[in-house]
C-alpha atoms as a PDB file:
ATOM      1  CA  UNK A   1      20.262   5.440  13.937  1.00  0.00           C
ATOM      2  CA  UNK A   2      17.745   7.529  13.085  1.00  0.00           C
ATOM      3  CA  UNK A   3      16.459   9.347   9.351  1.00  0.00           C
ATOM      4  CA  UNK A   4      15.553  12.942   9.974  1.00  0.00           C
ATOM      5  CA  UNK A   5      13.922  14.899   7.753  1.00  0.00           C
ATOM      6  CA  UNK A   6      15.745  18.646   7.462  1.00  0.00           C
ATOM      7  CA  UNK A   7      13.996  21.938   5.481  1.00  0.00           C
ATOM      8  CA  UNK A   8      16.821  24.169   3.606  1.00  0.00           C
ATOM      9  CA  UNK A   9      16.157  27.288   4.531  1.00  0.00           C
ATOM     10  CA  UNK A  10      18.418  28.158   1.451  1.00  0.00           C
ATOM     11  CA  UNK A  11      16.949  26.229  -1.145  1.00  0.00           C
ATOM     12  CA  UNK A  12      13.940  25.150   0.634  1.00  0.00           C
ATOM     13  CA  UNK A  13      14.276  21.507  -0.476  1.00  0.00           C
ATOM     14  CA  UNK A  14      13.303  18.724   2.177  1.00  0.00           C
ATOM     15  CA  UNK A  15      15.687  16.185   2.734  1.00  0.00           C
ATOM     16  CA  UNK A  16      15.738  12.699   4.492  1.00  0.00           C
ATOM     17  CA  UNK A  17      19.352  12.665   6.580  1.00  0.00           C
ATOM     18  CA  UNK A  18      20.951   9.465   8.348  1.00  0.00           C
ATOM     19  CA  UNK A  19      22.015  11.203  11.725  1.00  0.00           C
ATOM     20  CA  UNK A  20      23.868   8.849  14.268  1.00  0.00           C
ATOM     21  CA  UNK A  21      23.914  11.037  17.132  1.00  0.00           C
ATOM     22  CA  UNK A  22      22.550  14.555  18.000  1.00  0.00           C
ATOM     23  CA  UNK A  23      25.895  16.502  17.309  1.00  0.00           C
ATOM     24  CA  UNK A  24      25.799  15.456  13.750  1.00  0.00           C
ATOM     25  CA  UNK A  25      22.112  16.863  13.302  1.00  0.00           C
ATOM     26  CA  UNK A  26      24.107  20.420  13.841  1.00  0.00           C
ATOM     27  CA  UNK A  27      26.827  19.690  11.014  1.00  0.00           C
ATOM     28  CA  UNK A  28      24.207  18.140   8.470  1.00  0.00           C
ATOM     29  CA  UNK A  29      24.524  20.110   4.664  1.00  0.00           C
ATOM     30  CA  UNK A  30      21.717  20.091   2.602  1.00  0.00           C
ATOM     31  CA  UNK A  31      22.616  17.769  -0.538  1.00  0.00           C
ATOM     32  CA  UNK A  32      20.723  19.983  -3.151  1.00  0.00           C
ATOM     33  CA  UNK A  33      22.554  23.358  -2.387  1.00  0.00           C
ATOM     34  CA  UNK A  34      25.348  22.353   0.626  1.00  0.00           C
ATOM     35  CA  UNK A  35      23.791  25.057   2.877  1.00  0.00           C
ATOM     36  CA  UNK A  36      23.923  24.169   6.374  1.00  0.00           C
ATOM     37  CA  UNK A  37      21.134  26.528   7.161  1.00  0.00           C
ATOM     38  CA  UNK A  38      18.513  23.120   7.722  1.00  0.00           C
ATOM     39  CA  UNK A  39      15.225  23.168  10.481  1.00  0.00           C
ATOM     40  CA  UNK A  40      14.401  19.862  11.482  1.00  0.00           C
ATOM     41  CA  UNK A  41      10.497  19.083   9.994  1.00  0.00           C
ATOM     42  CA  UNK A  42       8.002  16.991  11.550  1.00  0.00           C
ATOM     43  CA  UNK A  43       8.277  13.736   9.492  1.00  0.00           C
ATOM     44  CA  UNK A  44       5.333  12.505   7.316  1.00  0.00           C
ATOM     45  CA  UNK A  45       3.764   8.844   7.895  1.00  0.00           C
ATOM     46  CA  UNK A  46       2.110   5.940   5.992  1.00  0.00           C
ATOM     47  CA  UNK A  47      -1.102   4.892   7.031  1.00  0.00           C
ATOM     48  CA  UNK A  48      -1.778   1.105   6.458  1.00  0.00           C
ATOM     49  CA  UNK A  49      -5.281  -0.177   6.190  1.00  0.00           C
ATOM     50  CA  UNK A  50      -6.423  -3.782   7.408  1.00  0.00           C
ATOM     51  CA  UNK A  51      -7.267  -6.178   5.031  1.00  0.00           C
ATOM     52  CA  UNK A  52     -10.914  -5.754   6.593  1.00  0.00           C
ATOM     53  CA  UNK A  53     -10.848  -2.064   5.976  1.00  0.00           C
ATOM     54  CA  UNK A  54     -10.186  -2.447   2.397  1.00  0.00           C
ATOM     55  CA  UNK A  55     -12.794  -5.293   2.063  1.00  0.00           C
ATOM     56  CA  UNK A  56     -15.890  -2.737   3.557  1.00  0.00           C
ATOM     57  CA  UNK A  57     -14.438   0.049   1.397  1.00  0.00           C
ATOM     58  CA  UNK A  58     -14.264  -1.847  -1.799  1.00  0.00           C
ATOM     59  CA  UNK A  59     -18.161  -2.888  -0.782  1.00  0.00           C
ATOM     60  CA  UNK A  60     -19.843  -5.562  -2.248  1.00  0.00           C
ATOM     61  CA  UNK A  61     -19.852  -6.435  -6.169  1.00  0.00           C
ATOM     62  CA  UNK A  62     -23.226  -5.002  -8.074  1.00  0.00           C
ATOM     63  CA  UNK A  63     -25.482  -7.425  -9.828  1.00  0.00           C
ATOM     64  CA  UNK A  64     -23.726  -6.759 -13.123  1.00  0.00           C
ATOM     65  CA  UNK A  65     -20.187  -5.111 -12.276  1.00  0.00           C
ATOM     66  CA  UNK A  66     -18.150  -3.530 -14.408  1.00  0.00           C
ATOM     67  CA  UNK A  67     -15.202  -4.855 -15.208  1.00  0.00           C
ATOM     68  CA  UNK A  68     -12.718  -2.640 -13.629  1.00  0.00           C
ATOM     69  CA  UNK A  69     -14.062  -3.860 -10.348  1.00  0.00           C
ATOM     70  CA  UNK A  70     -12.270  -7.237 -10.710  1.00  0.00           C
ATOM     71  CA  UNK A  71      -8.834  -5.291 -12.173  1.00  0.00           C
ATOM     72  CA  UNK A  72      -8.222  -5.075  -8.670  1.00  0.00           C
ATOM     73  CA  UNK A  73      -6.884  -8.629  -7.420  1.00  0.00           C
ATOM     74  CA  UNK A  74      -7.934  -8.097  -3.966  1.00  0.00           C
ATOM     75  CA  UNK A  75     -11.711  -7.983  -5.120  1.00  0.00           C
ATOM     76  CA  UNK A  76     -11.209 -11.278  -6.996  1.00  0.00           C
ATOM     77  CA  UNK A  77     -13.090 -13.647  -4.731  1.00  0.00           C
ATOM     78  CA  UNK A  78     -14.693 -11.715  -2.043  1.00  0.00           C
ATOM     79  CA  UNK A  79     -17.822 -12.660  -3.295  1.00  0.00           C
ATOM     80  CA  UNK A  80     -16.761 -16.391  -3.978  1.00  0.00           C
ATOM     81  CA  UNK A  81     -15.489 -16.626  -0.468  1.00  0.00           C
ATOM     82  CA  UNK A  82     -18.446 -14.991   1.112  1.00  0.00           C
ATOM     83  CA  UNK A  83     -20.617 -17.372  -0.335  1.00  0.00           C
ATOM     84  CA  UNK A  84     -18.884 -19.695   0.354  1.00  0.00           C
ATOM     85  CA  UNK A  85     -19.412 -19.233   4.262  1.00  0.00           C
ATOM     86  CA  UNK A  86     -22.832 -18.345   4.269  1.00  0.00           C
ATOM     87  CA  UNK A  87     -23.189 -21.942   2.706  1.00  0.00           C
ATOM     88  CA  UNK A  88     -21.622 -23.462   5.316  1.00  0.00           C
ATOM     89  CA  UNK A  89     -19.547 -25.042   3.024  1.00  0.00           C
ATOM     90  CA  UNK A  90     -15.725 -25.721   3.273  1.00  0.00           C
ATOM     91  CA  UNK A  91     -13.796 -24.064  -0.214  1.00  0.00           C
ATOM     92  CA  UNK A  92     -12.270 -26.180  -2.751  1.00  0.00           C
ATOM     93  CA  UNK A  93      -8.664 -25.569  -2.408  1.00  0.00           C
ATOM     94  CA  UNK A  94      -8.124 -25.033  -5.668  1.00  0.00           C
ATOM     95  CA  UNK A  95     -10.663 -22.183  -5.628  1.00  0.00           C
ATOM     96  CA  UNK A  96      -8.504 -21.521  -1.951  1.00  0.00           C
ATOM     97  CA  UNK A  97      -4.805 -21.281  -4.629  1.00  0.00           C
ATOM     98  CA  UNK A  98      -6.789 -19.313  -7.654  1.00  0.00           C
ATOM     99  CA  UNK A  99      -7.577 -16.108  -5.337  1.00  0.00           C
ATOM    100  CA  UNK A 100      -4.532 -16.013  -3.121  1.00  0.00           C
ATOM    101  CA  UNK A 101      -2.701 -15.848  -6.659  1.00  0.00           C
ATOM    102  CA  UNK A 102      -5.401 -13.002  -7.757  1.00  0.00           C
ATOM    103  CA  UNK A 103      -4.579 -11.066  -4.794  1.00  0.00           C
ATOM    104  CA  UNK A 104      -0.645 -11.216  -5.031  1.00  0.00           C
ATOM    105  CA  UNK A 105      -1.557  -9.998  -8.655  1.00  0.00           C
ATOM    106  CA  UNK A 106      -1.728 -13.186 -10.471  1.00  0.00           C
ATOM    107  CA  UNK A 107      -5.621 -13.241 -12.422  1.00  0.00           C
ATOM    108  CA  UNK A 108      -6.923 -16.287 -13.251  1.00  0.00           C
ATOM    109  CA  UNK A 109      -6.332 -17.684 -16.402  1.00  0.00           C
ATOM    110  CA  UNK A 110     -10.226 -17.783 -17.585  1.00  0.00           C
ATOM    111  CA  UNK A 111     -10.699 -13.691 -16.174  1.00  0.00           C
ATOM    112  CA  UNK A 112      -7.660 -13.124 -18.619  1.00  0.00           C
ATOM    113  CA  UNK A 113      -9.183 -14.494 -21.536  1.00  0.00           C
ATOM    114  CA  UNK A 114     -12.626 -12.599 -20.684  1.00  0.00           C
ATOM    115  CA  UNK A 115     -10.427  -9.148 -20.156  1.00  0.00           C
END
């Protein structure tokens, strides 16, 4: 069952409308005003970037960066993890636990004190 979006020609509001089959698209009411006078709109869509995407967007940390760059929990570690593989080394999984947490919004405890 599809959500259409409608465009009061009354009120000119846009609403989303549940419509389970195409007769009921003709007896839909606009739930601002009640006017049945609706045109069906072109629905709007969300965009979703990778994880990658974000990761060349957000661009490597300065020499010194500021401290709103590591606000963002999904920055917290990039660098650490980089490292990391250009070492050739395998990551502590503590290290691993600390910057999963970061990015589901958890900072580490000594980046809280610092902030």
């Amino acid at each position: 069952m599809p959500i259409y979006e409608f465009l009061c020609r009354k009120c000119n509001t846009k609403s989303s409308i549940l419509v389970r089959n195409r007769a009921e698209s003709s007896i839909a009411k606009c739930p601002s005003c009640g006017s049945s006078n609706l045109e069906r709109v072109i629905s709007s869509f969300a965009y979703h970037k990778s994880a990658k995407t974000i990761r060349e967007e957000a661009g490597e940390p300065r020499m010194f960066p500021n401290s709103d760059y590591y606000k963002d929990p999904r920055n917290v570690g990039r660098w650490t993890e980089k490292r990391f593989k250009e070492l050739g080394l395998d990551m502590p999984p503590q290290i691993q636990e600390e910057i999963q947490a970061a990015r589901e919004g958890e900072l580490p405890k000594s980046l809280k004190e610092r902030l």
